[in-house]
Protein backbone atom coordinates (compact mmCIF):
# COMPACT_ATOMS: atom_id res chain seq x y z
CA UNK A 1 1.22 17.85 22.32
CA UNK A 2 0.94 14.28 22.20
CA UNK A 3 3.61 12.55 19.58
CA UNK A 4 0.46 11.31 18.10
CA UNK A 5 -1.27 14.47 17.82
CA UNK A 6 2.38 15.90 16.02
CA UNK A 7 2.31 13.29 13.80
CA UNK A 8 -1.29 13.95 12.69
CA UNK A 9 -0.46 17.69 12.25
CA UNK A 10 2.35 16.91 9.67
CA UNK A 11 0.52 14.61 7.69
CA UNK A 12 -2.59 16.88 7.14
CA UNK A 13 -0.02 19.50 6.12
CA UNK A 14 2.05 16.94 3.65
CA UNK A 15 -1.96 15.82 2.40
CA UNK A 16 -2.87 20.18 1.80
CA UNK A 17 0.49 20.77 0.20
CA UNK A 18 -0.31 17.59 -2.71
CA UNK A 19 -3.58 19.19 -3.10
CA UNK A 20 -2.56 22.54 -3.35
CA UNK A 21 0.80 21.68 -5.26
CA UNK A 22 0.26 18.45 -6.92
CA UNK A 23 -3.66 17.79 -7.96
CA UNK A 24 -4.81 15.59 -9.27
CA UNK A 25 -2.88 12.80 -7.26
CA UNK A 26 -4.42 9.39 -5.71
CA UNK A 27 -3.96 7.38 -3.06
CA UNK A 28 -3.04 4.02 -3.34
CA UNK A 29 -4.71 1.80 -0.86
CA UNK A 30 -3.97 -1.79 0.01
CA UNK A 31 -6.99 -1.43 2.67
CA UNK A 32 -4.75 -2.13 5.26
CA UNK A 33 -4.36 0.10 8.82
CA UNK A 34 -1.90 2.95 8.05
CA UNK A 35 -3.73 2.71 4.82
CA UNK A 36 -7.36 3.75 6.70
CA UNK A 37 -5.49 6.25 8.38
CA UNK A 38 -4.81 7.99 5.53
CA UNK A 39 -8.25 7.18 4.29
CA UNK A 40 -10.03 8.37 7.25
CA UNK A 41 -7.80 11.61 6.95
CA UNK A 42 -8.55 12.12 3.36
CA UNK A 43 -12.33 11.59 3.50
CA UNK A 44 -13.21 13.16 6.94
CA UNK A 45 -11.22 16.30 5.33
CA UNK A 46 -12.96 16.17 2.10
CA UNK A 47 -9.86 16.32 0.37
CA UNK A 48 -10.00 16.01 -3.43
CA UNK A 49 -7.62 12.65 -3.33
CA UNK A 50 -9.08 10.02 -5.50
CA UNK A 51 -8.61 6.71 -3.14
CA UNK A 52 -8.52 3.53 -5.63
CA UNK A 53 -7.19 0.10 -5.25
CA UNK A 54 -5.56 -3.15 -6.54
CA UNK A 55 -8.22 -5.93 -6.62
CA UNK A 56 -5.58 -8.59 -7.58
CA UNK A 57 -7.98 -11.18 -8.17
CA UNK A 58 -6.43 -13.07 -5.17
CA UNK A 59 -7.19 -10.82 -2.17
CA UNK A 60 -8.41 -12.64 1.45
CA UNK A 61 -12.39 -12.19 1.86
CA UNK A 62 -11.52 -9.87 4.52
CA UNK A 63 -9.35 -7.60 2.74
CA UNK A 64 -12.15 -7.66 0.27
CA UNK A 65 -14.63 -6.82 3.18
CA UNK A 66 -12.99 -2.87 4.13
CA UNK A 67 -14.55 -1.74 0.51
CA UNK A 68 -17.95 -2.10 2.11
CA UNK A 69 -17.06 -1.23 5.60
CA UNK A 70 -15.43 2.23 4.14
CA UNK A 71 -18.62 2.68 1.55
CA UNK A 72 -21.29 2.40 4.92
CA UNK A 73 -18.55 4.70 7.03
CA UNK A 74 -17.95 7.27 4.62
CA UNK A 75 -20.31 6.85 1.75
CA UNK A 76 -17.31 6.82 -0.36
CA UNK A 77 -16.57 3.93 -2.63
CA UNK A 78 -13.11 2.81 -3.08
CA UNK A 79 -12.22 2.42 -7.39
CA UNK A 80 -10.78 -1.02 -8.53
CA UNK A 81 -7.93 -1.47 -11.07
CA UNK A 82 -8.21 -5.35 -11.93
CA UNK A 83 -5.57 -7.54 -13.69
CA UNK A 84 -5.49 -7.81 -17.78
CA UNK A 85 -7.83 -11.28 -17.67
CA UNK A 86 -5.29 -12.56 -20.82
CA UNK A 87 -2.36 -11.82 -18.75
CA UNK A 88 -3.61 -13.70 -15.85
CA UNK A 89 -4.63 -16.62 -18.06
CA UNK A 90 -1.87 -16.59 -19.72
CA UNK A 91 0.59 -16.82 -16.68
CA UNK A 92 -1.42 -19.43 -15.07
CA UNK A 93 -1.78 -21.60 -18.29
CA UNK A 94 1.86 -21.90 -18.57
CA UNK A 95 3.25 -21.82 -15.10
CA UNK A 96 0.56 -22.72 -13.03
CA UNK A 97 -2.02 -21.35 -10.78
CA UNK A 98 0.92 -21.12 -7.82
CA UNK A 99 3.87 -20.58 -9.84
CA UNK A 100 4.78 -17.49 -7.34
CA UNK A 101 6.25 -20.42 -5.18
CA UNK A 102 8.56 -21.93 -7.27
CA UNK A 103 11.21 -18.70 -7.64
CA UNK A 104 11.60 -15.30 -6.56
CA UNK A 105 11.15 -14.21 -10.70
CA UNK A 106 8.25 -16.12 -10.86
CA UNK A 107 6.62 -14.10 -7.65
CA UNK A 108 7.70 -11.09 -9.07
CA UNK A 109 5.97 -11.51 -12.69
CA UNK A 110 3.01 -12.68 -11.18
CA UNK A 111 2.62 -9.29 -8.71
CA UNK A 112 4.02 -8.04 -11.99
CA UNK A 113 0.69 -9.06 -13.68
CA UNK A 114 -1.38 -8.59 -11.11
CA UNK A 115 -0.43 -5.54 -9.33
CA UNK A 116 2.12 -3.55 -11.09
CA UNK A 117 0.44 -3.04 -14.81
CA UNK A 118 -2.97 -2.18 -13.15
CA UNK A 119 -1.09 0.51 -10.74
CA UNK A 120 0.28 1.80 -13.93
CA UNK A 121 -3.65 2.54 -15.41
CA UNK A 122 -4.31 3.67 -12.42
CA UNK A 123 -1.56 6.42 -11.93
CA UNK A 124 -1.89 8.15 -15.53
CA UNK A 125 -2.86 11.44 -15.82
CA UNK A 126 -1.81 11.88 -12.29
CA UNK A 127 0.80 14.62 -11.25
CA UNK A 128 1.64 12.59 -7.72
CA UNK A 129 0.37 9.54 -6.20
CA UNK A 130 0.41 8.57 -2.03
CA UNK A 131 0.58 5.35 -0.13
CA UNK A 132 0.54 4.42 3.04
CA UNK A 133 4.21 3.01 3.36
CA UNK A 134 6.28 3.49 7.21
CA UNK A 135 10.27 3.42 7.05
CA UNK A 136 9.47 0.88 10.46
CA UNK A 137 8.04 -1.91 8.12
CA UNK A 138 10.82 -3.54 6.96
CA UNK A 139 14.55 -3.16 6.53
CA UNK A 140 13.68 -2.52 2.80
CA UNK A 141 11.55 0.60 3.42
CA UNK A 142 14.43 1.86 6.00
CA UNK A 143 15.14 4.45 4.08
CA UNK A 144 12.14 5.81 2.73
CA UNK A 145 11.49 9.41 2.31
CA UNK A 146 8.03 11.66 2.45
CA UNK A 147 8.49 12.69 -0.60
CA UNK A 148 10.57 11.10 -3.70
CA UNK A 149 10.60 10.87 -7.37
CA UNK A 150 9.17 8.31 -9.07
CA UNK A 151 11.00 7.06 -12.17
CA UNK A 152 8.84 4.51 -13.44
CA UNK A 153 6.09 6.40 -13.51
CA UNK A 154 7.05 9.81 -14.26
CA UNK A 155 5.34 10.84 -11.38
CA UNK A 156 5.65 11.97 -7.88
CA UNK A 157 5.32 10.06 -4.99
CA UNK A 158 4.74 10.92 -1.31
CA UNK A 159 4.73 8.91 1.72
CA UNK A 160 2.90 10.31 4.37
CA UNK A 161 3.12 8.07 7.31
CA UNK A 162 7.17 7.40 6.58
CA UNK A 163 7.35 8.40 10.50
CA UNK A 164 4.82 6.72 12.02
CA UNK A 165 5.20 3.75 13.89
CA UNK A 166 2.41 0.97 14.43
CA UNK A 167 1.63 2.32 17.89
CA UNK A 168 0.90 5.29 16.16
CA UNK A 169 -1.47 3.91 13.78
CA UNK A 170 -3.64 1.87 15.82
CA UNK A 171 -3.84 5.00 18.48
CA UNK A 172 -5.06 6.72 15.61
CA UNK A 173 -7.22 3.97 14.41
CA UNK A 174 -8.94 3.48 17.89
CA UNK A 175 -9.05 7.16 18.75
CA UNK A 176 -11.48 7.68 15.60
CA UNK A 177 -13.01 4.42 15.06
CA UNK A 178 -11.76 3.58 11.97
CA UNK A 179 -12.96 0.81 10.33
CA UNK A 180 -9.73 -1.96 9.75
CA UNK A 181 -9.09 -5.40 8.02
CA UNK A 182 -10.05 -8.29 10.63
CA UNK A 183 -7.30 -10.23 9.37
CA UNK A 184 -4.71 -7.52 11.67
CA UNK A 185 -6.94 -8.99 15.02
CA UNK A 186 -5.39 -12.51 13.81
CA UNK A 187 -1.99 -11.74 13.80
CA UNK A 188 -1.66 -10.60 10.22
CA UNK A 189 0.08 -6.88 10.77
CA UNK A 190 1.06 -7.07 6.93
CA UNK A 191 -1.54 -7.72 4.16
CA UNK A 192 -1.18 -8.77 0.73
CA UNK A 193 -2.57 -11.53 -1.91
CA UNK A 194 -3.89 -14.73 0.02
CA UNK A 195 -1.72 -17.13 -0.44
CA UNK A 196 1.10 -15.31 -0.57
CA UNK A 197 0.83 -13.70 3.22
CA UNK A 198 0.56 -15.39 6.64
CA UNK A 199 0.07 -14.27 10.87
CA UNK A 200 3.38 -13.66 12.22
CA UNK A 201 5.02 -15.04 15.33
CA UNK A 202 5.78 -13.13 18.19
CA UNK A 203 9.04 -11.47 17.76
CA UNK A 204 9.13 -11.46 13.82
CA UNK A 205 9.10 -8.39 11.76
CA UNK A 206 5.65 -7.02 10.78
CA UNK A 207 6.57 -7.86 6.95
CA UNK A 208 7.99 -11.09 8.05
CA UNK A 209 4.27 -13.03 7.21
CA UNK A 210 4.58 -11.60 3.26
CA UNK A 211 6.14 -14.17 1.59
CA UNK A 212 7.92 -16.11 3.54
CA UNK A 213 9.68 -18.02 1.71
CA UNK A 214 12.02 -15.36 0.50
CA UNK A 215 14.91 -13.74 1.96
CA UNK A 216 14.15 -10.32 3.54
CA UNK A 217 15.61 -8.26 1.10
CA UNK A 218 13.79 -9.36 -2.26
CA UNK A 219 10.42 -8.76 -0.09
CA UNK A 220 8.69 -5.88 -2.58
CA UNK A 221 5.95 -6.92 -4.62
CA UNK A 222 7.29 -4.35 -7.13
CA UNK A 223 5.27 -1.75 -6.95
CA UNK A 224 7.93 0.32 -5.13
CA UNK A 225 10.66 -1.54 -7.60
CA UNK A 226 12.25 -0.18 -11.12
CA UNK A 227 14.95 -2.55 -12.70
CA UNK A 228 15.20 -4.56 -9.59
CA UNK A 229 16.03 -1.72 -7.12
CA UNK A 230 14.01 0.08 -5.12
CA UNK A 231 12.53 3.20 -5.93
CA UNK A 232 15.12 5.51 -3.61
CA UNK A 233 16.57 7.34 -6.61
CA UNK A 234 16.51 11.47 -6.64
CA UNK A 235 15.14 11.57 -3.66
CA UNK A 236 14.03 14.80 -2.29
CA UNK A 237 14.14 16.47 1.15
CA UNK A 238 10.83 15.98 3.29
């Protein structure tokens, strides 16, 4: 069996074991390629996952363009938790449209605003929630289990693709003919808000292109953050 093909096996078995053990969860999708895998393996299964995402306001044209490609591939269309309009007004009228530039608090509050509160609506009334996070991102994910507690949220949280690599996903991807962000064909492995994410160079690290004006290790938007750390605490076994 193909490492591939293993990999495949344990994720549809994590993916029956949150249905069976865990429903009603979601997945939350940034629309980017290990997150179609995990929409492609959802969907073709039929699994009852609700798939939604963050529509920060501020997303690339692109990014916004896999809601349609997934609606006309699977019929399926992907929910949309926006930003609080005052919150975004508000954070703009006194700091600026761009303020995320100017310090790493500032970029924080603003993915605060924008991404954080709306995952918040989004996970209640949930008993686990999945994304589509690999420990081979970035030396902040290094440690990242399949399954963990979740804090913030009182929630559960599971990690399906914590072993994949990238060769992995875009096997996958190609195998099935998932449909996939453009932006990844221009050198953009990692996806976020517009302005705040670039192509990478040959050599850098696949996160290295998400805000890149900040050190390495304060590179969480902090959805996977809770009092400045990341969520790693009481941890369970995969």
């Amino acid at each position: 069996m193909s490492d591939l093909a293993i990999r495949v096996r344990e994720t549809e078995a994590i993916l029956a074991r949150i249905v069976r053990d865990f429903t009603p969860a979601v997945f939350a999708s940034s629309l980017a390629a290990e997150d179609m895998v995990l929409t492609d393996l959802i969907l073709r299964a039929k699994l009852p996952i609700g798939i939604f995402s963050l529509e920060t306001g501020r997303l690339h044209r692109e990014t916004l363009a896999v809601l349609d490609a997934v609606k006309a591939h699977y019929g399926y269309d992907i929910a949309l938790f926006r930003p609080q309009t005052e919150a975004v007004d508000a954070y703009v009228a006194q700091n600026g449209l761009n303020a995320f530039y100017d310090s790493v608090e500032m970029r924080r509050e603003c993915c605060r605003i924008r991404k954080v509160e709306p995952l918040g609506r989004a996970l209640l009334g949930n008993q686990a929630w999945i994304t589509g996070q690999r420990r081979a991102q970035s030396s902040t994910r290094s440690d990242l289990r399949v399954e963990e507690d979740d804090p913030a949220h009182f929630i559960t949280k599971f990690n399906p693709l914590a072993d994949w690599s990238e060769e992995n996903v875009w096997e996958y991807l190609r195998a099935n003919g998932v449909p996939y962000n453009a932006l990844h064909d221009r050198g953009y492995p990692s996806i976020g808000c517009e302005p705040c994410t670039r192509a990478i160079q040959p050599g850098e690290d696949v996160r290295a292109g998400r805000w890149w004006w900040e050190n390495p290790e304060s590179k969480e938007c902090g959805l996977h953050v809770v009092d400045g750390k990341l969520i790693r605490i009481k941890s369970v076994a995969a």
